[in-house]
N, C-alpha and C. Protein backbone atom coordinates (compact mmCIF):
# COMPACT_ATOMS: atom_id res chain seq x y z
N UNK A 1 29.97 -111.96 115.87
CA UNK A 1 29.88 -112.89 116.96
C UNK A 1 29.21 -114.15 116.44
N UNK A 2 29.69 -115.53 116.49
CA UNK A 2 28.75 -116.89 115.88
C UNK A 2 28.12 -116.97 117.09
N UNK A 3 27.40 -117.91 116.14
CA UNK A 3 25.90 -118.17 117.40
C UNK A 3 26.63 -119.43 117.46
N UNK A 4 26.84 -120.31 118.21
CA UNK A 4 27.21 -121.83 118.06
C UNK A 4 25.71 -122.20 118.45
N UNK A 5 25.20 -123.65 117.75
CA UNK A 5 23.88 -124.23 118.02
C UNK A 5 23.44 -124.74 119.55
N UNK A 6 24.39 -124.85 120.31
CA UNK A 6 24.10 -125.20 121.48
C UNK A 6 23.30 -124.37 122.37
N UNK A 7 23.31 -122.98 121.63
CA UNK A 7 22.97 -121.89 122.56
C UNK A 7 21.73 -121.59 121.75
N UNK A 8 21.46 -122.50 120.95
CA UNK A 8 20.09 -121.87 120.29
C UNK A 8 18.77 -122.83 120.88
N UNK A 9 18.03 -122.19 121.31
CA UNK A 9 16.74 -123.17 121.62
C UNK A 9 15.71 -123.26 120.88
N UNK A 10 15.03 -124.12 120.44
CA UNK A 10 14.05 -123.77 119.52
C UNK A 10 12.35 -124.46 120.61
N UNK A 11 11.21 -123.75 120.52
CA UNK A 11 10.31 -124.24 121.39
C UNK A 11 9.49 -125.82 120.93
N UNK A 12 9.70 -126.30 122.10
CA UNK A 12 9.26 -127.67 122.19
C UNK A 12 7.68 -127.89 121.26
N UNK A 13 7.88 -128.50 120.40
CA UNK A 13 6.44 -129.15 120.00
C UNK A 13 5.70 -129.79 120.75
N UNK A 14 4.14 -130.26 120.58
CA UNK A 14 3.76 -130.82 121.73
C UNK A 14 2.69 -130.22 122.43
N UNK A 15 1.97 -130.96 123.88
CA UNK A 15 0.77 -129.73 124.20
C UNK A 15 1.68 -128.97 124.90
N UNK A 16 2.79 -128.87 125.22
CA UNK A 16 3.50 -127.14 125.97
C UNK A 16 3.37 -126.10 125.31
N UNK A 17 3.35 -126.87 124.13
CA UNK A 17 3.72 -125.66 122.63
C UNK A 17 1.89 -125.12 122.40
N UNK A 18 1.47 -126.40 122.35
CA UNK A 18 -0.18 -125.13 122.27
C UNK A 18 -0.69 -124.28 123.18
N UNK A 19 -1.44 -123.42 122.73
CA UNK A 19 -2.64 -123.05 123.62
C UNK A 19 -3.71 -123.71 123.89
N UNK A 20 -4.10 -123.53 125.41
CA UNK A 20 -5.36 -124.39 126.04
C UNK A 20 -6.57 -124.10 125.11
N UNK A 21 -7.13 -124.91 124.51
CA UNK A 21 -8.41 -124.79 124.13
C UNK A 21 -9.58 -125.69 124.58
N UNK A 22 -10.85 -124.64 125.24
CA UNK A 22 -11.76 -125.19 125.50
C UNK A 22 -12.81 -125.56 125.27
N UNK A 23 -13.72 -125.96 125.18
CA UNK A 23 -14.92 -126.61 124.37
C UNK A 23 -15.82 -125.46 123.76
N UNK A 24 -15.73 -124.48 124.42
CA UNK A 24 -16.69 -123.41 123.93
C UNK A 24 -15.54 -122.77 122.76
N UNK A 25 -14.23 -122.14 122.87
CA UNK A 25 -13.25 -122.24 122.08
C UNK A 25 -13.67 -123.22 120.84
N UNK A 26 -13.34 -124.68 121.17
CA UNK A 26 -13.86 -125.12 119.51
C UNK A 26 -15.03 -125.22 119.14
N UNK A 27 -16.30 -125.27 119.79
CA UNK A 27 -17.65 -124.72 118.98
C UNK A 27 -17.37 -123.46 118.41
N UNK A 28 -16.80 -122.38 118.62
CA UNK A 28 -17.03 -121.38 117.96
C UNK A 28 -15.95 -121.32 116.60
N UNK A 29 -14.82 -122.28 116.58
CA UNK A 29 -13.98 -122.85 115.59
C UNK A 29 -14.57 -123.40 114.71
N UNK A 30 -15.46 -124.45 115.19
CA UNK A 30 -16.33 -125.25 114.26
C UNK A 30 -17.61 -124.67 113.64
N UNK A 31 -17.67 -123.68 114.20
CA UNK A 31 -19.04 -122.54 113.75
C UNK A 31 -18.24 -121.63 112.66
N UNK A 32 -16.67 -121.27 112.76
CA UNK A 32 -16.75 -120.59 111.78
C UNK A 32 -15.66 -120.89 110.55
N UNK A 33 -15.46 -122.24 110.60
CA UNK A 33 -15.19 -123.51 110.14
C UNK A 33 -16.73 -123.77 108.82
N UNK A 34 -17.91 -123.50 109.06
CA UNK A 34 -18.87 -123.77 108.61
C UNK A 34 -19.53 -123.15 108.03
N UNK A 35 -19.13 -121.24 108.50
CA UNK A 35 -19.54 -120.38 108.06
C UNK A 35 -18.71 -120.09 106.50
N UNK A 36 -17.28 -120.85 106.98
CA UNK A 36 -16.04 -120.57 106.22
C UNK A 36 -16.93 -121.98 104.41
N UNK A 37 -17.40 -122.64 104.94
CA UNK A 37 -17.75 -123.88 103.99
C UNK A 37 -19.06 -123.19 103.50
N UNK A 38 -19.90 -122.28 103.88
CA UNK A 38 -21.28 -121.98 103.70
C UNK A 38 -20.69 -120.93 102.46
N UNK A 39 -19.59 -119.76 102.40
CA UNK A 39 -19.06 -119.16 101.77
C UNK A 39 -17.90 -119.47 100.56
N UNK A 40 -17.55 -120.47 100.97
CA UNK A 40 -16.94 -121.34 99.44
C UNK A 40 -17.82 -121.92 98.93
N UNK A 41 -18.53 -122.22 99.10
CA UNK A 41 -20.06 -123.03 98.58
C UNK A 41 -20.75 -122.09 97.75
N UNK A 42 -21.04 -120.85 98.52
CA UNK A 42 -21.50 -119.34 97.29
C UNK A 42 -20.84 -118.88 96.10
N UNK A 43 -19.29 -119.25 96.42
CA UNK A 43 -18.49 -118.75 95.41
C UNK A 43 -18.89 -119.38 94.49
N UNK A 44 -18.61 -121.23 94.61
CA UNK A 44 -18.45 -122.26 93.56
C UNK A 44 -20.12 -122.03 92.84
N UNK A 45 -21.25 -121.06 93.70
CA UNK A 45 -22.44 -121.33 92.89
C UNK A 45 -21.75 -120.11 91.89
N UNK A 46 -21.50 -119.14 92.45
CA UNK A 46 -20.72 -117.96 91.32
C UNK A 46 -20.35 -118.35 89.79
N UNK A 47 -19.07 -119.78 90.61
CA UNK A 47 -18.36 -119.84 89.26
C UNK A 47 -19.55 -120.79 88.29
N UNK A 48 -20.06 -121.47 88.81
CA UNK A 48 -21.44 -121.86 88.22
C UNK A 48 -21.88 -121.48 87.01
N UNK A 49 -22.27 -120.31 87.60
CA UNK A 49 -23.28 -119.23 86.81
C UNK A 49 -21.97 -119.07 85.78
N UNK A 50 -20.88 -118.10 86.15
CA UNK A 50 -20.02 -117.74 85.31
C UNK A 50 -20.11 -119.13 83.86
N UNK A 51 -19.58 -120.38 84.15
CA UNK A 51 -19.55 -121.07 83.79
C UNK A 51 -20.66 -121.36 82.07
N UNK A 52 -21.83 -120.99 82.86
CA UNK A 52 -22.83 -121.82 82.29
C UNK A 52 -22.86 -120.00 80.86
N UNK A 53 -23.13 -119.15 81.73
CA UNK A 53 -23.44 -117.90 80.40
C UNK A 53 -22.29 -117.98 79.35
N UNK A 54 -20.84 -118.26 79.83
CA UNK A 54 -20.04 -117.89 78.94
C UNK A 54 -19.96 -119.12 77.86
N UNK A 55 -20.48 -120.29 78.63
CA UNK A 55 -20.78 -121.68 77.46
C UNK A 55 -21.78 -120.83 76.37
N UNK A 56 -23.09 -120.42 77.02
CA UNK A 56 -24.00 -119.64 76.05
C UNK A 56 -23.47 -118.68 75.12
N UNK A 57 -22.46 -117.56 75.79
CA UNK A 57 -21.96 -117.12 74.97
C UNK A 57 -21.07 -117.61 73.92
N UNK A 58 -20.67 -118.14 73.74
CA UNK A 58 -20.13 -118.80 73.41
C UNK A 58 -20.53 -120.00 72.04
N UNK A 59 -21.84 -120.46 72.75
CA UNK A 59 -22.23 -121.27 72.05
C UNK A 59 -23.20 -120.47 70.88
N UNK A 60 -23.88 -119.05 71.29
CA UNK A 60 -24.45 -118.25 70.23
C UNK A 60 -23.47 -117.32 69.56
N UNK A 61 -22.48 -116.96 69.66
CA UNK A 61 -21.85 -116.38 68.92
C UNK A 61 -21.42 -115.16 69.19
N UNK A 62 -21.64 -115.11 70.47
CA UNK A 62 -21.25 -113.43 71.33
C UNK A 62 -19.97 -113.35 71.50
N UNK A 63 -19.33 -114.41 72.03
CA UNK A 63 -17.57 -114.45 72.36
C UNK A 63 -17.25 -115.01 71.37
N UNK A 64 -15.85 -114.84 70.27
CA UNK A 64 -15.44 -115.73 69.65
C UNK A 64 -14.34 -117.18 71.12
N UNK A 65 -14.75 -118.27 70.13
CA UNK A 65 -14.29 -119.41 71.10
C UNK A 65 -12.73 -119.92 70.93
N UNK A 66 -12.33 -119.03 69.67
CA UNK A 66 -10.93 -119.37 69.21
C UNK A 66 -10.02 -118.04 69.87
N UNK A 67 -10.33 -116.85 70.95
CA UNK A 67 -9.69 -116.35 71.49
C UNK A 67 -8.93 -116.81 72.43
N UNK A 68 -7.77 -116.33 72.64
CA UNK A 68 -6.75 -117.15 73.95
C UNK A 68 -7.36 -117.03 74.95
N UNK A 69 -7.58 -115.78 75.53
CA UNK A 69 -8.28 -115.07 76.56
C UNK A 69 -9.48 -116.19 77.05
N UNK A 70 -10.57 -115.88 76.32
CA UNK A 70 -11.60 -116.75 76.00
C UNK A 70 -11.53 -118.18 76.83
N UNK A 71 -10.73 -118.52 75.76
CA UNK A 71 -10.80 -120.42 76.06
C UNK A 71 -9.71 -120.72 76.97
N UNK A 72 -8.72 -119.81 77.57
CA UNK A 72 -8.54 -119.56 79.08
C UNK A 72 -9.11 -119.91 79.99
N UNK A 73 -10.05 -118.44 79.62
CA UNK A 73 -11.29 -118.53 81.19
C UNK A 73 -12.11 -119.91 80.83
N UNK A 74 -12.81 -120.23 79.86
CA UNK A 74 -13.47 -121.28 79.93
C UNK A 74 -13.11 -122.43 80.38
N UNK A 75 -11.48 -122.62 79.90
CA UNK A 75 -10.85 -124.22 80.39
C UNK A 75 -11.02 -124.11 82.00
N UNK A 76 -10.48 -122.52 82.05
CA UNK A 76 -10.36 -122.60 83.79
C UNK A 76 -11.75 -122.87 84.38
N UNK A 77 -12.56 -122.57 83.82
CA UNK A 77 -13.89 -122.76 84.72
C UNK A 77 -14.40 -124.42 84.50
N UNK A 78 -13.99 -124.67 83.55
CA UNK A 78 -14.48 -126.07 83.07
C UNK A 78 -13.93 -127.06 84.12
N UNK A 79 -12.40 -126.79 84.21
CA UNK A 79 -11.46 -127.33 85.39
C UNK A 79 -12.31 -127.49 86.77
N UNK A 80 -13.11 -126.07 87.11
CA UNK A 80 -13.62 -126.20 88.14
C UNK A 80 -14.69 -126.53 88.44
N UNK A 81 -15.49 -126.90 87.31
CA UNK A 81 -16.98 -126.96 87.51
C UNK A 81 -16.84 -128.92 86.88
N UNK A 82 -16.28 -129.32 86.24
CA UNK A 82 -16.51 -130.44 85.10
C UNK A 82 -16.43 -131.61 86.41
N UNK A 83 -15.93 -131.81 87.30
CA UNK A 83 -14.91 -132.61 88.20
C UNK A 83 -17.06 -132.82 89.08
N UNK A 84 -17.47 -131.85 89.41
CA UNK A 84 -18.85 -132.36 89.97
C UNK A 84 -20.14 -132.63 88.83
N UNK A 85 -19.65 -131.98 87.58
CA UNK A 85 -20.90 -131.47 86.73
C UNK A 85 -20.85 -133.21 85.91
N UNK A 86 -20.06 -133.25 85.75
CA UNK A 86 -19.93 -135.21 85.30
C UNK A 86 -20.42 -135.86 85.49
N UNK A 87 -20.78 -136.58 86.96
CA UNK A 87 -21.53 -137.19 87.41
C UNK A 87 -22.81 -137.08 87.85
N UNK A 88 -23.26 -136.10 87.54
CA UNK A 88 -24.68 -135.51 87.35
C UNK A 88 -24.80 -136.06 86.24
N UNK A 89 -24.16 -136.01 85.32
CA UNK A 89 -24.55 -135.86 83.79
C UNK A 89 -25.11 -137.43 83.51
N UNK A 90 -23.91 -138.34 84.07
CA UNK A 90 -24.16 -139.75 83.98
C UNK A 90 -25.36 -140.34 84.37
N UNK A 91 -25.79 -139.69 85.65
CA UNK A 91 -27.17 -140.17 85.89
C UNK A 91 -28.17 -140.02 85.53
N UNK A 92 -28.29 -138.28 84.55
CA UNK A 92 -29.13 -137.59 84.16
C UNK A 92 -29.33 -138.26 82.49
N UNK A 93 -30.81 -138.62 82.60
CA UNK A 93 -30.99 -138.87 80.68
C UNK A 93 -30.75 -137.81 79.36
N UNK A 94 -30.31 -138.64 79.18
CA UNK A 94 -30.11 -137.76 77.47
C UNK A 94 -30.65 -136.92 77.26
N UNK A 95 -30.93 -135.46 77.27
CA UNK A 95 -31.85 -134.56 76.80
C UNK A 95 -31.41 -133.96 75.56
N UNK A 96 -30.61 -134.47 74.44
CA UNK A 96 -30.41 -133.21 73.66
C UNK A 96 -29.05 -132.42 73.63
N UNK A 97 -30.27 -131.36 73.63
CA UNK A 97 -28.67 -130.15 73.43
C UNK A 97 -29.10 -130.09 74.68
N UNK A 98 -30.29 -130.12 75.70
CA UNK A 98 -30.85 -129.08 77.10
C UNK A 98 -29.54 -129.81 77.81
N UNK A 99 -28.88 -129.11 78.87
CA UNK A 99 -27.74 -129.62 79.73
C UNK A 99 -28.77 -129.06 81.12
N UNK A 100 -29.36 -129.96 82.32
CA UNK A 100 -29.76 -129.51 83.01
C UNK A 100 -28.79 -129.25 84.68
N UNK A 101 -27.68 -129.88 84.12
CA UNK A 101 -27.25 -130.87 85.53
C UNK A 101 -26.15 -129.70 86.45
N UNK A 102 -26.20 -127.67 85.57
CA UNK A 102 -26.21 -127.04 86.46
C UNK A 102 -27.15 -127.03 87.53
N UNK A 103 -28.52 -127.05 86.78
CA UNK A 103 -29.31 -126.70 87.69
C UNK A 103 -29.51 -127.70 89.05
N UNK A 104 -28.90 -128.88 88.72
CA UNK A 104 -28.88 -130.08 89.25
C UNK A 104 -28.15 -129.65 90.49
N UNK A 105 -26.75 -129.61 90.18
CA UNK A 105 -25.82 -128.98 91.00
C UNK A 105 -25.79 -126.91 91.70
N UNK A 106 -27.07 -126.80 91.29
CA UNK A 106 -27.13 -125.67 91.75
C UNK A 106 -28.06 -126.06 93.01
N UNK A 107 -29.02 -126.42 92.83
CA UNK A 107 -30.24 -126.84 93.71
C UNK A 107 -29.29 -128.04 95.08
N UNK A 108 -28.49 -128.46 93.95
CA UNK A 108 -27.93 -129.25 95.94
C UNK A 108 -26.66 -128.56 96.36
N UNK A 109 -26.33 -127.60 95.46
CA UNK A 109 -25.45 -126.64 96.62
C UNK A 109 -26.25 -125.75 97.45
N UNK A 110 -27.26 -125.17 97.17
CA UNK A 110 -28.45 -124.93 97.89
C UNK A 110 -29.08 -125.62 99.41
N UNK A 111 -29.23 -126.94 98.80
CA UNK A 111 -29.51 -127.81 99.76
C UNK A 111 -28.53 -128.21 101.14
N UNK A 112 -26.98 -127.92 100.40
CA UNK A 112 -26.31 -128.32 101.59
C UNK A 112 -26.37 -126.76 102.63
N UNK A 113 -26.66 -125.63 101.51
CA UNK A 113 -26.03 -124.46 102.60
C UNK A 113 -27.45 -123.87 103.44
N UNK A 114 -28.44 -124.31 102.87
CA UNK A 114 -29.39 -124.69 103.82
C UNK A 114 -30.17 -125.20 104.60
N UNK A 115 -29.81 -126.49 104.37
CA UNK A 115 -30.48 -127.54 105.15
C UNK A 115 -29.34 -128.76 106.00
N UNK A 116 -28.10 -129.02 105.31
CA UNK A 116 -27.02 -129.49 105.71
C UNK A 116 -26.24 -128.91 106.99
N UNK A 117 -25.42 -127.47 106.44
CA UNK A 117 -24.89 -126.75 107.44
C UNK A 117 -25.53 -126.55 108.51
N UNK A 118 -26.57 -125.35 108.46
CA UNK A 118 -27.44 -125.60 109.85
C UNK A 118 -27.85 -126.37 110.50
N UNK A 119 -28.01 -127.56 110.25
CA UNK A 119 -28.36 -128.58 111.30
C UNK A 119 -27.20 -128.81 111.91
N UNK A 120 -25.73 -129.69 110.96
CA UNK A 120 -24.76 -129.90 111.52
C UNK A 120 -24.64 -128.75 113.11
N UNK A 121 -24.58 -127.11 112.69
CA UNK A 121 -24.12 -125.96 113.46
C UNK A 121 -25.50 -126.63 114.74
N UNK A 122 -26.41 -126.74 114.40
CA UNK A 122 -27.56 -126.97 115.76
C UNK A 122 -27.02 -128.30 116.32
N UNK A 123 -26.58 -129.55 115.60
CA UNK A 123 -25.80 -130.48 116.73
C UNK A 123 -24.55 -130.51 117.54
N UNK A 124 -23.93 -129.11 117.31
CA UNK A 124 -22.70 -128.86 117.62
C UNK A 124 -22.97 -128.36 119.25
């Protein structure tokens, strides 16, 4: 049997097409909207850490650095960490070999998931 298109309806976009949402509805969206940002925020301290031991390893001689595997995971983490860890670096003086500007970026991911988020969630 064809369907000819005339007989097909498809539902209207638009507010018919949503559901009513009410203010208490999006506070609790925006609460877990925040909870959702408080928990990607833990991860990225994760990959952090990951980040920083396997440089150590790395840099003392525990991992070889010419493994595929290896310099895989490292590019991949570098990918994810290098893009904030940069501009720390620029502002931060020369120390050497010491690289402080995890800790830099550890202490204000800290700062946002405790002192940032919660307030935002208390003006909501």
């Amino acid at each position: 049997m064809a369907v000819s298109s005339a007989n097909v309806r498809l539902p209207r976009a638009g507010p018919a097409a949503t559901p009513a949402t009410g203010p208490l509805e999006q506070l609790n969206i925006m609460i877990e909207l925040l909870g959702f940002i408080s928990h990607l925020i833990t991860l990225y301290v994760y990959v952090i850490f990951a980040s920083v031991i396997l440089s150590w390893l790395m840099g003392f001689g525990v991992v070889n650095p010419y493994n595929p595997t290896v310099r895989a995971i490292h590019q991949a983490l570098q990918a994810v960490t290098e893009p904030l860890l940069r501009p720390i670096r620029r502002i931060l003086p020369d120390m050497g070999a010491i690289d402080i500007s995890p800790i830099v970026l550890l202490l204000a991911c800290q700062f946002v998931q405790v002192v940032v988020i919660p307030n935002i969630a208390k003006a909501l």
